[in-house]
Protein backbone atom coordinates (compact mmCIF):
# COMPACT_ATOMS: atom_id res chain seq x y z
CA UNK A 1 82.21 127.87 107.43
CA UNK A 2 84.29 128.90 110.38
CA UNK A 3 87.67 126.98 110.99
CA UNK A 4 89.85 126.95 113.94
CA UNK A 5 93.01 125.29 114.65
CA UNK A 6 94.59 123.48 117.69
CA UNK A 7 97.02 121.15 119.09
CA UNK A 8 100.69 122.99 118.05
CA UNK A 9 103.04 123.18 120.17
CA UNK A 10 106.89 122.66 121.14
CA UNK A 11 108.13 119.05 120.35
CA UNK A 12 111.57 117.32 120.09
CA UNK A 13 112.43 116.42 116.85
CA UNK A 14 111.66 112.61 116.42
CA UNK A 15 107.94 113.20 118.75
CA UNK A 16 104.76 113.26 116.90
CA UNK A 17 101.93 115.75 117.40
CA UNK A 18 98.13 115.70 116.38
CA UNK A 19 96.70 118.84 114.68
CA UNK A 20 92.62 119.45 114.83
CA UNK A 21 90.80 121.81 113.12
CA UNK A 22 86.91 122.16 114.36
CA UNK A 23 84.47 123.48 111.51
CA UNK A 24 81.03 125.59 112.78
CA UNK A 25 78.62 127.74 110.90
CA UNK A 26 78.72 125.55 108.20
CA UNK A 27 78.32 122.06 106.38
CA UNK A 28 81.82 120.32 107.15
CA UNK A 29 80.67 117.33 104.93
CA UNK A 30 80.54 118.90 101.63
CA UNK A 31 84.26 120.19 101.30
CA UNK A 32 87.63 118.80 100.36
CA UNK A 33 89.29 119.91 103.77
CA UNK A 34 92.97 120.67 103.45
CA UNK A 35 96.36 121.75 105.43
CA UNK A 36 99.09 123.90 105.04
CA UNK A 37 101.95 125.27 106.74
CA UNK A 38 103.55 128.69 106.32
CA UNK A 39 107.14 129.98 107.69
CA UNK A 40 107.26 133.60 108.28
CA UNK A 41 108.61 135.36 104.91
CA UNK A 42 107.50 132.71 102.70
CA UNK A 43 104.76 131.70 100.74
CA UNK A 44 102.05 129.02 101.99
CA UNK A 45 102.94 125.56 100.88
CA UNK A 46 100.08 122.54 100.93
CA UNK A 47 100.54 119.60 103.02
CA UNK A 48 97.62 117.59 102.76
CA UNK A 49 93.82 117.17 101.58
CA UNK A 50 91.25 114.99 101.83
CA UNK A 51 87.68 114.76 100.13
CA UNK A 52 84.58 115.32 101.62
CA UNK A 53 84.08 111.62 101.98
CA UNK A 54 87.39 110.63 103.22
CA UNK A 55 88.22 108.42 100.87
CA UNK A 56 90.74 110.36 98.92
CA UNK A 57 93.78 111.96 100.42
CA UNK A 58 97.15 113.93 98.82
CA UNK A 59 100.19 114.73 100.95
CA UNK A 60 103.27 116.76 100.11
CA UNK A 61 106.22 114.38 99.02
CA UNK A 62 107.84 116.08 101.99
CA UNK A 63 105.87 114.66 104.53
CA UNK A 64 104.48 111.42 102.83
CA UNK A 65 105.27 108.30 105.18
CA UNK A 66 105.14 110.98 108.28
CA UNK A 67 102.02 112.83 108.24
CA UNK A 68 98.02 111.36 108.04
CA UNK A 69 95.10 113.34 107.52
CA UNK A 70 91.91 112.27 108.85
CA UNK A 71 88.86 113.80 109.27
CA UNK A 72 85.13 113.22 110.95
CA UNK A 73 82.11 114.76 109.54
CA UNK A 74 79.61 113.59 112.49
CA UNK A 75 81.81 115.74 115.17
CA UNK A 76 83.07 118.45 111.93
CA UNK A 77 86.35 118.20 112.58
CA UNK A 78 89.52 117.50 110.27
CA UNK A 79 92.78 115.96 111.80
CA UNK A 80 96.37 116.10 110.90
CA UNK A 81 98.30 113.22 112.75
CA UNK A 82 102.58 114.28 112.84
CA UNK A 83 104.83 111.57 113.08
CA UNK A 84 108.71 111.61 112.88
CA UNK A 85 108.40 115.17 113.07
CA UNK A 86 111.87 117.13 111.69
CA UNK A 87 113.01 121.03 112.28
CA UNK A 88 112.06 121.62 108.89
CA UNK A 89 108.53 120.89 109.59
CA UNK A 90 108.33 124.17 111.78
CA UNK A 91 105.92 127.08 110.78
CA UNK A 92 102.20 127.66 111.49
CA UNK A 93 99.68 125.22 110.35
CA UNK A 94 96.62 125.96 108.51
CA UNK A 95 93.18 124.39 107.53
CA UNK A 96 91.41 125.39 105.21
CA UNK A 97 87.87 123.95 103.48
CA UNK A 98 86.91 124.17 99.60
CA UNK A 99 84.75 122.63 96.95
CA UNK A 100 86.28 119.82 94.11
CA UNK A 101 88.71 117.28 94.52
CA UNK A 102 91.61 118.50 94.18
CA UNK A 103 90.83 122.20 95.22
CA UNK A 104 91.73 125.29 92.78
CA UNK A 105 91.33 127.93 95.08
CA UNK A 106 90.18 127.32 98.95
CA UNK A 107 87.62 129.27 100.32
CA UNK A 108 87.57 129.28 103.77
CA UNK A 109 90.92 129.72 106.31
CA UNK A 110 91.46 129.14 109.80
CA UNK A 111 93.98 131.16 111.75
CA UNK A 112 96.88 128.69 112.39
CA UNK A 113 98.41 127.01 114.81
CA UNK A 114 102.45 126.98 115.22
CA UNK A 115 103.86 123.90 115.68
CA UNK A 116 107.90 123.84 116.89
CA UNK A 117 110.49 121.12 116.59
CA UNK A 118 113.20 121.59 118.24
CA UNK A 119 116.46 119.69 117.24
């Protein structure tokens, strides 16, 4: 399956943003869809996941309360709604798809999108 991020950008700290990531060449349904962000020099750190049904989700403690994932199987796509966003919440943001709930090791990667907040 073939991911690709959108919807980063340059916000105020405070503002919200909405992440998508649209799946092709592939069957979206069948994977636990997840996100991550990554600041330059440092390792990538999981933010979220959600199971193929949508019924399950896991967030990082850091953005529990903030962030929602969400996704929809009929248009492929996976969703990551930002709320209250902070500085610290800068780097590029990733999807990735995988099989099991949670995921050991995800297969597929998009190629980010960077998402600013400025203070």
């Amino acid at each position: 399956v073939q991911l690709e991020e959108s919807g980063g950008g340059l916000v105020q700290a405070g503002g919200s943003l909405r992440l998508s990531c649209a799946a092709s060449s592939g069957t979206f349904s069948i994977y636990t869809m997840g996100w991550f962000s990554q600041i330059p020099g440092k390792d990538r750190e999981f933010v979220a996941s959600i199971d193929w049904k949508g019924a399950s989700t896991f967030y990082a403690d850091s953005v529990k309360g903030r962030f929602t994932i969400a996704r929809d199987n009929a248009k492929s796509t996976l969703y990551l709604q930002m709320n209250s966003l902070k500085p610290e919440d800068t780097a590029v943001y990733y999807c990735a798809a995988g099989r099991g709930f949670p995921v050991s090791d995800y297969d597929y990667w998009g190629q980010g999108t960077q998402v600013t907040v400025s203070s």
